[in-house]
C-alpha atoms as a PDB file:
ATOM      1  CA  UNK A   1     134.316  58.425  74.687  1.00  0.00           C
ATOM      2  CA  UNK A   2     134.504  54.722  75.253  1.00  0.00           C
ATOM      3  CA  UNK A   3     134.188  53.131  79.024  1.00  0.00           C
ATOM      4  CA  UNK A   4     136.173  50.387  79.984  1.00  0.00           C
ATOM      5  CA  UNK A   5     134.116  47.086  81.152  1.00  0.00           C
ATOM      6  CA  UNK A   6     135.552  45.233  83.879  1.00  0.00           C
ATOM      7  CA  UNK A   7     134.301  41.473  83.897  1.00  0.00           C
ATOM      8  CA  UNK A   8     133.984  39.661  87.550  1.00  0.00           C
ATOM      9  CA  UNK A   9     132.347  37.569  89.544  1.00  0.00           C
ATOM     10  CA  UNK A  10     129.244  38.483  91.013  1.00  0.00           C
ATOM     11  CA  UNK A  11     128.899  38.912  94.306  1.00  0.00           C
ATOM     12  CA  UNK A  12     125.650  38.941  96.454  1.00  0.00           C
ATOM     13  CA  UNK A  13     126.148  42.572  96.382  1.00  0.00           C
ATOM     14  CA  UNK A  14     125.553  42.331  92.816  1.00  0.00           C
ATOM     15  CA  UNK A  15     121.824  41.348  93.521  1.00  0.00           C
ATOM     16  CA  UNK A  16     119.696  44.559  93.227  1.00  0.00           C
ATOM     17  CA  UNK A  17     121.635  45.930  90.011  1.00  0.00           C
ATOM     18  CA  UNK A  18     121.146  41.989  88.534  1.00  0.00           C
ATOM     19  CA  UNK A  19     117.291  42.041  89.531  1.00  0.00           C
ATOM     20  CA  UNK A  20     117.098  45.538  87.952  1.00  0.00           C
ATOM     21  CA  UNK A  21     118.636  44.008  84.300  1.00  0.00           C
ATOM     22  CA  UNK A  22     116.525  40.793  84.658  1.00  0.00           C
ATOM     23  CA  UNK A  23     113.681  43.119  85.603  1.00  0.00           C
ATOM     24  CA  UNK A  24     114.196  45.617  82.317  1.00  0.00           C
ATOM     25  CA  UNK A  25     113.975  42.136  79.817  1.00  0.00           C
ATOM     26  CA  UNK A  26     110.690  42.031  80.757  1.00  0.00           C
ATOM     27  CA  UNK A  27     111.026  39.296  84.237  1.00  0.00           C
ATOM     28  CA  UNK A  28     110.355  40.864  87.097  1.00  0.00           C
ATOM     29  CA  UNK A  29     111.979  39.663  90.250  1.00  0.00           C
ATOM     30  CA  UNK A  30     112.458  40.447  93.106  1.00  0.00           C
ATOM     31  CA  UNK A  31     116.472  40.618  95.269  1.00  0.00           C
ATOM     32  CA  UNK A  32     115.114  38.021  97.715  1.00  0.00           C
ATOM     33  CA  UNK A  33     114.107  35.531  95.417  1.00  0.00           C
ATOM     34  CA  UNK A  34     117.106  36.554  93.465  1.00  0.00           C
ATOM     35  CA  UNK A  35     119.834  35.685  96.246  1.00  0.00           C
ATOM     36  CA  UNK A  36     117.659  32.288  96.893  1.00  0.00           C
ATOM     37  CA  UNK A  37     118.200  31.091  92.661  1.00  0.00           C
ATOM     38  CA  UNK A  38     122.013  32.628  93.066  1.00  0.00           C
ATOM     39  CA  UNK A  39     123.321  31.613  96.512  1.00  0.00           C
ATOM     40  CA  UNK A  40     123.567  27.679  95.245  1.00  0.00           C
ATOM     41  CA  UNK A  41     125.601  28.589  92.148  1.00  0.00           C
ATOM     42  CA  UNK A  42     127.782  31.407  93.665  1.00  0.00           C
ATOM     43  CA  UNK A  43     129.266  28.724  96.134  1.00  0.00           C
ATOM     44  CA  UNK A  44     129.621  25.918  93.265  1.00  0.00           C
ATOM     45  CA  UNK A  45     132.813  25.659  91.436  1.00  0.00           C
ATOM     46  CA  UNK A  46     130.369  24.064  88.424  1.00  0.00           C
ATOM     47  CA  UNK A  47     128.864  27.106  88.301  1.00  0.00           C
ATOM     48  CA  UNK A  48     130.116  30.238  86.718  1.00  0.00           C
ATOM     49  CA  UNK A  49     127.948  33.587  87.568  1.00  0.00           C
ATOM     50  CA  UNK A  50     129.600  37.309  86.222  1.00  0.00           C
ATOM     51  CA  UNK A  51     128.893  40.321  85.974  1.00  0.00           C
ATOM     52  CA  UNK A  52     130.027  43.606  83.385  1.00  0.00           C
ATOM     53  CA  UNK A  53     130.826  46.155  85.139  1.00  0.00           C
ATOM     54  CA  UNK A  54     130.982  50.251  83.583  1.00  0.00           C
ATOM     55  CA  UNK A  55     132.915  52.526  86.090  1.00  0.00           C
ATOM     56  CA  UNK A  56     130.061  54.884  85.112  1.00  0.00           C
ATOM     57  CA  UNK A  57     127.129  53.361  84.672  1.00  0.00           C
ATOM     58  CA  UNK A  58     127.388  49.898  87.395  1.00  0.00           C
ATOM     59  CA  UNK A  59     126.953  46.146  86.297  1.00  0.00           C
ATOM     60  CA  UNK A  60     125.551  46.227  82.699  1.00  0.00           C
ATOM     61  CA  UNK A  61     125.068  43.317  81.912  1.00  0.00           C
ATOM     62  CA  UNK A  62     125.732  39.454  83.330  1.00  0.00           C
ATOM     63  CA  UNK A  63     125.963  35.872  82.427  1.00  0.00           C
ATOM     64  CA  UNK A  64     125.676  32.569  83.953  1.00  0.00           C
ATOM     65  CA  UNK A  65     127.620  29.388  82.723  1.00  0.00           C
ATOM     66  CA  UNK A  66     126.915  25.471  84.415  1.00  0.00           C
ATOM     67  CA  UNK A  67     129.475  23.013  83.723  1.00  0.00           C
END
Protein backbone atom coordinates (compact mmCIF):
# COMPACT_ATOMS: atom_id res chain seq x y z
CA UNK A 1 0.00 0.00 0.00
CA UNK A 2 1.46 3.33 -0.90
CA UNK A 3 1.92 6.28 1.92
CA UNK A 4 1.31 9.65 1.10
CA UNK A 5 4.46 12.16 1.63
CA UNK A 6 3.66 15.44 2.86
CA UNK A 7 6.48 18.07 1.94
CA UNK A 8 7.06 21.14 4.58
CA UNK A 9 9.16 23.20 6.12
CA UNK A 10 11.24 22.06 8.77
CA UNK A 11 10.86 23.14 11.90
CA UNK A 12 13.37 22.99 14.88
CA UNK A 13 11.27 20.18 15.95
CA UNK A 14 12.42 18.50 12.96
CA UNK A 15 16.03 18.32 14.48
CA UNK A 16 16.46 14.84 16.09
CA UNK A 17 14.60 12.89 13.13
CA UNK A 18 17.07 15.23 10.59
CA UNK A 19 20.27 14.31 12.77
CA UNK A 20 19.05 10.66 12.72
CA UNK A 21 18.95 10.73 8.47
CA UNK A 22 22.23 12.77 8.34
CA UNK A 23 23.51 10.33 10.96
CA UNK A 24 22.39 6.94 8.82
CA UNK A 25 24.56 8.51 5.47
CA UNK A 26 27.34 7.89 7.35
CA UNK A 27 27.80 11.86 9.29
CA UNK A 28 27.24 11.70 12.57
CA UNK A 29 25.91 14.72 14.33
CA UNK A 30 24.70 15.59 16.94
CA UNK A 31 20.79 17.87 17.54
CA UNK A 32 22.82 20.65 19.19
CA UNK A 33 25.19 21.24 16.64
CA UNK A 34 22.38 20.54 14.29
CA UNK A 35 19.99 23.50 15.49
CA UNK A 36 23.36 25.80 15.56
CA UNK A 37 24.07 24.97 11.27
CA UNK A 38 19.96 25.25 10.89
CA UNK A 39 18.78 28.15 13.08
CA UNK A 40 20.57 30.83 10.49
CA UNK A 41 18.83 29.35 7.43
CA UNK A 42 15.39 28.54 9.03
CA UNK A 43 14.97 32.39 9.72
CA UNK A 44 16.38 33.44 6.09
CA UNK A 45 13.98 33.91 3.33
CA UNK A 46 17.30 32.94 0.96
CA UNK A 47 17.23 29.89 2.45
CA UNK A 48 14.92 27.04 1.78
CA UNK A 49 15.14 23.96 4.45
CA UNK A 50 12.18 20.89 4.05
CA UNK A 51 11.44 18.09 5.16
CA UNK A 52 9.31 14.60 3.70
CA UNK A 53 7.18 13.64 5.87
CA UNK A 54 5.38 9.64 5.94
CA UNK A 55 2.27 9.64 8.28
CA UNK A 56 3.82 6.28 9.24
CA UNK A 57 7.15 6.28 9.30
CA UNK A 58 8.12 10.46 10.34
CA UNK A 59 10.40 12.83 8.18
CA UNK A 60 12.12 10.59 5.55
CA UNK A 61 14.00 12.41 3.98
CA UNK A 62 15.00 16.44 3.61
CA UNK A 63 16.58 19.01 1.46
CA UNK A 64 18.13 22.30 1.70
CA UNK A 65 18.08 24.98 -1.17
CA UNK A 66 20.26 28.71 -0.86
CA UNK A 67 19.26 31.27 -3.21
Amino acid sequence: MLSTVVIRPAVSADVSAMSDLISQLGYPVNSEALVAMLAPLLGDRRQAVVVAEEADHGIVAMLALSA
